[in-house]
N, C-alpha and C. Protein backbone atom coordinates (compact mmCIF):
# COMPACT_ATOMS: atom_id res chain seq x y z
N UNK A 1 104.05 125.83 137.09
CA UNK A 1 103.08 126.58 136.33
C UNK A 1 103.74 127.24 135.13
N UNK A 2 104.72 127.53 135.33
CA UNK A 2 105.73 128.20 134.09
C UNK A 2 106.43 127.63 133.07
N UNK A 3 106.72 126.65 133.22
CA UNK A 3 106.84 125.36 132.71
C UNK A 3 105.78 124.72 132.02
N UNK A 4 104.36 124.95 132.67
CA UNK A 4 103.11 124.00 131.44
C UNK A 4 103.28 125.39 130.46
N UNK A 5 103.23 127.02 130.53
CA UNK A 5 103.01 127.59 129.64
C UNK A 5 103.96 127.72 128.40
N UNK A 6 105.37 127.03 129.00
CA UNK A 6 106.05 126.76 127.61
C UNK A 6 106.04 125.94 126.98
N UNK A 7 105.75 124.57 127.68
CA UNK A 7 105.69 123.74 126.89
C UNK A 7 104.20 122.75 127.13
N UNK A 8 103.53 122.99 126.05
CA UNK A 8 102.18 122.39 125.94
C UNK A 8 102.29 120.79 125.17
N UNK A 9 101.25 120.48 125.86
CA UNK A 9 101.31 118.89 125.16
C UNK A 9 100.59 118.91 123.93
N UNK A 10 101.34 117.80 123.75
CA UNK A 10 101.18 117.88 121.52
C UNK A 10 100.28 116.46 121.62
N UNK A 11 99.36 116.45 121.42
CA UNK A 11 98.29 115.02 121.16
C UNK A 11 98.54 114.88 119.55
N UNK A 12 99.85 114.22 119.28
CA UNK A 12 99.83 113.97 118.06
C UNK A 12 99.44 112.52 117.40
N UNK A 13 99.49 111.62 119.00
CA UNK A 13 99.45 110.31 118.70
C UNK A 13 97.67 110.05 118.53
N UNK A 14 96.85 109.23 117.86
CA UNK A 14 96.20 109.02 117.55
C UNK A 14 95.50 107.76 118.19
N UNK A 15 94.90 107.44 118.82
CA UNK A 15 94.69 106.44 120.05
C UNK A 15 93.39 105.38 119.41
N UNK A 16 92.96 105.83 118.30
CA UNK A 16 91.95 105.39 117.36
C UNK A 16 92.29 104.84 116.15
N UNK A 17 92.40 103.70 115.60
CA UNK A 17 93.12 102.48 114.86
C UNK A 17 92.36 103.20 113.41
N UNK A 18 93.03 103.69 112.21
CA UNK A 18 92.39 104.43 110.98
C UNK A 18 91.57 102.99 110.42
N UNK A 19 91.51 101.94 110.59
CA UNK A 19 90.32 101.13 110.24
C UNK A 19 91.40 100.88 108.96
N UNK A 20 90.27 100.04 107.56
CA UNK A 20 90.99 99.30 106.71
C UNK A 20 91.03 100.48 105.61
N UNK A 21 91.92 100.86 104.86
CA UNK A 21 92.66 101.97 104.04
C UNK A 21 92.27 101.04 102.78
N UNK A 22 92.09 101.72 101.88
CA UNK A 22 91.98 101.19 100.35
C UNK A 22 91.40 101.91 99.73
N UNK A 23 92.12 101.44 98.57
CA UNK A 23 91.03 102.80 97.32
C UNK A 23 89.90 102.60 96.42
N UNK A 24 90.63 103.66 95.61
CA UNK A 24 89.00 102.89 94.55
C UNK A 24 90.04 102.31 93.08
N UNK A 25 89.22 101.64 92.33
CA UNK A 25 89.53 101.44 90.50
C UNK A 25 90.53 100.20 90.87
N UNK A 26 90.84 99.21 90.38
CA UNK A 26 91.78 98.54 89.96
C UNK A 26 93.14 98.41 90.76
N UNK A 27 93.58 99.54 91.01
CA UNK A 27 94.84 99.50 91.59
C UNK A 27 94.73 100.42 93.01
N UNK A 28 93.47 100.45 93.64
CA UNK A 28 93.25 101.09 94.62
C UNK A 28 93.51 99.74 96.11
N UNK A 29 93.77 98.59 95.69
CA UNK A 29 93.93 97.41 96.60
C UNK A 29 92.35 97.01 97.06
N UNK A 30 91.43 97.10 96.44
CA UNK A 30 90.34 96.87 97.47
C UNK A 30 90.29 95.54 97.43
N UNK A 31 89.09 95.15 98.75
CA UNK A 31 89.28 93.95 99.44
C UNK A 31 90.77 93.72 100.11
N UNK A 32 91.86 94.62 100.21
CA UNK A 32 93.15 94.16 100.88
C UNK A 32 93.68 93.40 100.22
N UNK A 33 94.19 94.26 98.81
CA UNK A 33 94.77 93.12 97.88
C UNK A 33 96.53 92.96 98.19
N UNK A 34 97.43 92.53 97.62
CA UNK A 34 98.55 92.50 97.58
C UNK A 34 99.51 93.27 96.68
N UNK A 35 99.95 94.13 97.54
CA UNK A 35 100.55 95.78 96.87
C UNK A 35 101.95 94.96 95.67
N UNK A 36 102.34 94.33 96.05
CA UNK A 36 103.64 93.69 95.30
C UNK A 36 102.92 92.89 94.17
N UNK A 37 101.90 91.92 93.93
CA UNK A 37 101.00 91.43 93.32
C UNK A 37 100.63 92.24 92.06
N UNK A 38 100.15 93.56 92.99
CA UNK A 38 99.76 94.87 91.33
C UNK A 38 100.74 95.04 91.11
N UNK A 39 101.78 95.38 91.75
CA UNK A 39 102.86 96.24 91.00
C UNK A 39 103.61 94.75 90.26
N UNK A 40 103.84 93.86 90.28
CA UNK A 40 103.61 92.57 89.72
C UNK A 40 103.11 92.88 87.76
N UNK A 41 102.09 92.80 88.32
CA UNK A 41 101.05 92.30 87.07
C UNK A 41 101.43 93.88 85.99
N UNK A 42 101.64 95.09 86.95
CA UNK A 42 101.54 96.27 85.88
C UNK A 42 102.90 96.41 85.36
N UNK A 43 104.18 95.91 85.90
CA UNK A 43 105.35 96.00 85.18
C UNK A 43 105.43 94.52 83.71
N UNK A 44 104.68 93.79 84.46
CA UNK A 44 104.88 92.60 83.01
C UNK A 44 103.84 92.80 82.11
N UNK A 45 102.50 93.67 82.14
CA UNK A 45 102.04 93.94 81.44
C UNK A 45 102.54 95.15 80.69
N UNK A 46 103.41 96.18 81.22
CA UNK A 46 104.23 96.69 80.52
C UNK A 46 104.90 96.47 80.19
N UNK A 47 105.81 95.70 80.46
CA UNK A 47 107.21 94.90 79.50
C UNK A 47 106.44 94.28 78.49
N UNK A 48 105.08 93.46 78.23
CA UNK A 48 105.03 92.62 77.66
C UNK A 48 104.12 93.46 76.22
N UNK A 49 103.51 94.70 76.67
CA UNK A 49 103.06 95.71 75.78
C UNK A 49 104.32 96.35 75.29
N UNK A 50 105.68 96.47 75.72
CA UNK A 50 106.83 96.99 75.02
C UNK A 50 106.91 96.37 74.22
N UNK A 51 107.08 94.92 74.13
CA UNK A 51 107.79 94.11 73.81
C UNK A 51 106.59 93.73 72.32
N UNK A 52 105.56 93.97 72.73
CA UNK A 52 104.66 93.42 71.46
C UNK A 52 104.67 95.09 70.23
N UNK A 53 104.96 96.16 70.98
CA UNK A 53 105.12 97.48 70.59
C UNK A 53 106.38 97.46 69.51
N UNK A 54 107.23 96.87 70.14
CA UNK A 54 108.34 96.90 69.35
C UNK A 54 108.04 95.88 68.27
N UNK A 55 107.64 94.56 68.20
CA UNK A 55 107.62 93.79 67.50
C UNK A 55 106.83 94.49 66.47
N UNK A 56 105.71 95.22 66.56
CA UNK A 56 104.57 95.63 65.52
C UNK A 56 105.45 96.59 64.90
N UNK A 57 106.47 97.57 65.70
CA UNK A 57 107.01 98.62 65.05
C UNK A 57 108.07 97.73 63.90
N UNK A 58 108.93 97.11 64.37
CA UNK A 58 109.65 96.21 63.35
C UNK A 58 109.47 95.71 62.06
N UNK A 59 107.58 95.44 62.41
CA UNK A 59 107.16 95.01 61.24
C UNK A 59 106.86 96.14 60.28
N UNK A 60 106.57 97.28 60.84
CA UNK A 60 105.87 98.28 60.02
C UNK A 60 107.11 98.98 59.08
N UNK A 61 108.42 98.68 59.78
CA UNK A 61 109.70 98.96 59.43
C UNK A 61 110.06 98.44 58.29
N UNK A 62 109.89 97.32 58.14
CA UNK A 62 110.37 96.10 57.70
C UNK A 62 109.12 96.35 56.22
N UNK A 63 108.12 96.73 56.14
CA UNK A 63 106.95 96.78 55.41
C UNK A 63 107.23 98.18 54.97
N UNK A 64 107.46 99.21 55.52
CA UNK A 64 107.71 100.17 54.69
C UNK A 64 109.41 100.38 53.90
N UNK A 65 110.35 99.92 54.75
CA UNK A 65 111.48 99.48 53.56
C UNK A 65 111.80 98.97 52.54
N UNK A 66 110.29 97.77 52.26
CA UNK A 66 110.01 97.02 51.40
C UNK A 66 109.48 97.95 50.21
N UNK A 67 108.53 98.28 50.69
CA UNK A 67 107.71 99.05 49.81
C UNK A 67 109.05 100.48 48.98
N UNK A 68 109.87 100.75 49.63
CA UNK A 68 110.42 101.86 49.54
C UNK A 68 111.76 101.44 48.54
N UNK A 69 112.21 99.68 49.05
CA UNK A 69 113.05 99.33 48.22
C UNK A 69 112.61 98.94 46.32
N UNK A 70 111.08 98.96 46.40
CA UNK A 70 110.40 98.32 45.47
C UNK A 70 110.39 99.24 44.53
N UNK A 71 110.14 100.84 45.42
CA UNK A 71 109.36 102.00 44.77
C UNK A 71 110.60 102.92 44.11
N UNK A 72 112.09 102.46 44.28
CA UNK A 72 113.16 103.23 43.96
C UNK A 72 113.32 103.15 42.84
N UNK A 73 112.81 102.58 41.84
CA UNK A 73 112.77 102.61 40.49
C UNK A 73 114.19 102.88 40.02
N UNK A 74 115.58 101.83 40.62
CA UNK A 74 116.90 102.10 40.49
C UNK A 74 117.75 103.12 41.07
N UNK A 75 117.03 103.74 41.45
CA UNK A 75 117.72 104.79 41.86
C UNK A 75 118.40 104.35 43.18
N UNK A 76 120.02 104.43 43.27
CA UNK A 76 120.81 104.33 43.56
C UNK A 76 120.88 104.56 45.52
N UNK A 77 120.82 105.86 45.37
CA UNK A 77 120.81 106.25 47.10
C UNK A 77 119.10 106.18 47.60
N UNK A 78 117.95 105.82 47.08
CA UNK A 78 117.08 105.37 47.59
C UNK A 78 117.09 103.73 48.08
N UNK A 79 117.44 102.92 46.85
CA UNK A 79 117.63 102.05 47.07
C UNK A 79 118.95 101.86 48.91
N UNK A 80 120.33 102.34 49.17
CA UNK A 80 120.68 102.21 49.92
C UNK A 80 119.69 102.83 51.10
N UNK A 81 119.25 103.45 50.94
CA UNK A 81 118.25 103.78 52.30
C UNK A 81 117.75 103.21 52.57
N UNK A 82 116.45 102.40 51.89
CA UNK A 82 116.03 100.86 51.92
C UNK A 82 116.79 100.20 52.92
N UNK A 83 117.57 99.93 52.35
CA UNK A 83 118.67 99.00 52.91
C UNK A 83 118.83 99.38 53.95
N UNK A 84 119.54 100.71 54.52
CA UNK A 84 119.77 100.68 55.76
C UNK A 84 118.22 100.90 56.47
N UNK A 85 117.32 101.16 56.34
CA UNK A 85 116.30 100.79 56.74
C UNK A 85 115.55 99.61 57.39
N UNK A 86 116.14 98.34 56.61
CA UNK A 86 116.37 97.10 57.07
C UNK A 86 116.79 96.85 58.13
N UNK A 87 118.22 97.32 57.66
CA UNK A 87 119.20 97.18 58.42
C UNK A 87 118.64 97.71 60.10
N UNK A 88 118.59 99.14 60.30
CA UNK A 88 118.02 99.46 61.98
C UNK A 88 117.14 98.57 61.95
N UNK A 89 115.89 98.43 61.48
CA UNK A 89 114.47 97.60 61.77
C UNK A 89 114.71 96.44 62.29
N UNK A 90 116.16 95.54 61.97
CA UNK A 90 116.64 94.09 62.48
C UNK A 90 117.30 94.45 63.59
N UNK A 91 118.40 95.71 63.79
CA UNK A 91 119.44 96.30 64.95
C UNK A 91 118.30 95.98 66.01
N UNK A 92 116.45 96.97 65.50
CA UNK A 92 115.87 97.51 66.69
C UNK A 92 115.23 95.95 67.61
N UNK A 93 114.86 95.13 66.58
CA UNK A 93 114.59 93.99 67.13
C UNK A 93 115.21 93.21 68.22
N UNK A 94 116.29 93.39 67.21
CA UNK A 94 117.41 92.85 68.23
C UNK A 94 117.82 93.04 69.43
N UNK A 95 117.73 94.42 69.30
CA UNK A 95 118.04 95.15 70.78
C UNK A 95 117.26 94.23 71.85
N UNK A 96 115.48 94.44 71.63
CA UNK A 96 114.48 94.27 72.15
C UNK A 96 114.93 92.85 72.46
N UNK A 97 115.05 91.43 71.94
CA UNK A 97 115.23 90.65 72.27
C UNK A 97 116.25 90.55 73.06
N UNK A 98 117.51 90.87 72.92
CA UNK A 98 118.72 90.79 73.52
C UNK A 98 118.34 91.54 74.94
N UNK A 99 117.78 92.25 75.08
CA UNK A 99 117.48 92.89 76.48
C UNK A 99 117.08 91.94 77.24
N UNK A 100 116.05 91.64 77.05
CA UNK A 100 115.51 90.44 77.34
C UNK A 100 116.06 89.31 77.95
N UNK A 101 116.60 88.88 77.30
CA UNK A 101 117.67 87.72 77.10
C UNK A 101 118.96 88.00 78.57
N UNK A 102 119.27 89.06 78.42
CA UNK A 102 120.48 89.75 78.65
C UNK A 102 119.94 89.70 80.32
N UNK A 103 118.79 90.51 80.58
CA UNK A 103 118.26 90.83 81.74
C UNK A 103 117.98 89.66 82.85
N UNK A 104 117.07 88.96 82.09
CA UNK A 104 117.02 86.88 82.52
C UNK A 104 118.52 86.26 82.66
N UNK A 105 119.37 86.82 82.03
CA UNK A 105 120.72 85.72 81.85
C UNK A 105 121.12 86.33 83.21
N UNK A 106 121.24 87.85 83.41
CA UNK A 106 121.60 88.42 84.09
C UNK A 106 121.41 88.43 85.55
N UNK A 107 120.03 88.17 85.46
CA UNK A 107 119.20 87.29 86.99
C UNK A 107 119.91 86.09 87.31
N UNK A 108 119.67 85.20 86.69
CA UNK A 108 120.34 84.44 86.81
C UNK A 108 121.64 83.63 87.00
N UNK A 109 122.75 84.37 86.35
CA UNK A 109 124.30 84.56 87.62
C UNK A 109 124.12 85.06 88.32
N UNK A 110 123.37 86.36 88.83
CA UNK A 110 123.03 86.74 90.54
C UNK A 110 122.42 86.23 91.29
N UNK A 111 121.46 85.44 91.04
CA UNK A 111 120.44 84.40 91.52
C UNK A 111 119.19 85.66 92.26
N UNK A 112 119.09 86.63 91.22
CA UNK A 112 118.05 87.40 91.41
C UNK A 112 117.64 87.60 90.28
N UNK A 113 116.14 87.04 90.54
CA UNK A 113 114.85 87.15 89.40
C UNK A 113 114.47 89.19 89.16
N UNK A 114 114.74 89.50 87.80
CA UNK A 114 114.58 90.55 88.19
C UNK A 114 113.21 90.65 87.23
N UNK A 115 112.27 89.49 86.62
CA UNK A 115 111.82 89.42 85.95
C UNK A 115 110.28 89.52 86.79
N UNK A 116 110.83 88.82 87.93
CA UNK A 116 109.67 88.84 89.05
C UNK A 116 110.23 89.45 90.38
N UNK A 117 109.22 90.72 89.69
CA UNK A 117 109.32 91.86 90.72
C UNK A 117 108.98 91.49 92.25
N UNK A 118 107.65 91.09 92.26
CA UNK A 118 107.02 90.28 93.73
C UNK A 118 108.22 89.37 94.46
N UNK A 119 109.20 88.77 93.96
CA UNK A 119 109.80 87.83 94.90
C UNK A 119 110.99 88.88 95.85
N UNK A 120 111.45 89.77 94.29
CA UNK A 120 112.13 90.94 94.98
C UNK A 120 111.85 91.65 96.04
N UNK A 121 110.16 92.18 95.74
CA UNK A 121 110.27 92.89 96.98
C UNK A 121 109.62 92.50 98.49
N UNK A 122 109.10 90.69 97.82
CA UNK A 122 109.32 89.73 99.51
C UNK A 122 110.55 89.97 100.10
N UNK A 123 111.71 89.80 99.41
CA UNK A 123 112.72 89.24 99.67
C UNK A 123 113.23 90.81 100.68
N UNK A 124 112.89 91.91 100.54
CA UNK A 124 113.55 93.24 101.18
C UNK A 124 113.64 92.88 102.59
N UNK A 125 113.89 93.17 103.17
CA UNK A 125 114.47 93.48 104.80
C UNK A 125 114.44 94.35 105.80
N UNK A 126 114.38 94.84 106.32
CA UNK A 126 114.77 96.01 107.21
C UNK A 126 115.83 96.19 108.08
């Protein structure tokens, strides 16, 4: 008897199955979608919105250095600004591609796709 008053039973376990879980909007899984699948589709649609982000910025770079190399009317250290203006606007491109490049090459001597997220996180373990 002294013994149930110290220690009471804990009904923490739940004996009733929570049924099918899902949310709402797009990335809520409904219908029981495939969690690796979204997270899939929303990292390459973000890489691939970086990647078009940067390209537009490059250009706008590249279009206002122009304009700026045009508008220096000789003048000496405008004109070099221009220039190095160029100059980053091609660095920034570059970067962007070379990442790219770099990241895929990089998968590839490891023989891990890091480009496709979904195979990665089939591939986990416990």
């Amino acid at each position: 008897m002294v013994r149930n008053l110290i220690v009471k039973p804990v009904l923490a376990q739940n004996p009733q199955p929570l049924g099918d879980i899902s949310g709402i909007g797009p990335l809520g899984l409904e219908g029981g979608g495939d969690p690796a699948g979204i997270l899939n589709t929303i990292v390459s649609n973000l890489l691939g919105f970086l990647t078009i982000c940067g390209g537009i910025w490059f250009i706008i770079q590249l279009i206002l250095a122009g304009y700026n190399f045009i508008s220096s009317q000789g003048d000496a250290q405008k004109i070099k600004d221009a220039q190095r203006q160029i100059t980053n606007a091609f660095i920034g491109i570059a970067v962007v591609v070379s990442a790219i490049f770099l990241l895929s090459l990089i998968g590839e001597l490891l023989g891990v796709e890091f480009l496709n997220i979904v195979e990665q996180i089939n591939n986990l373990t416990p």
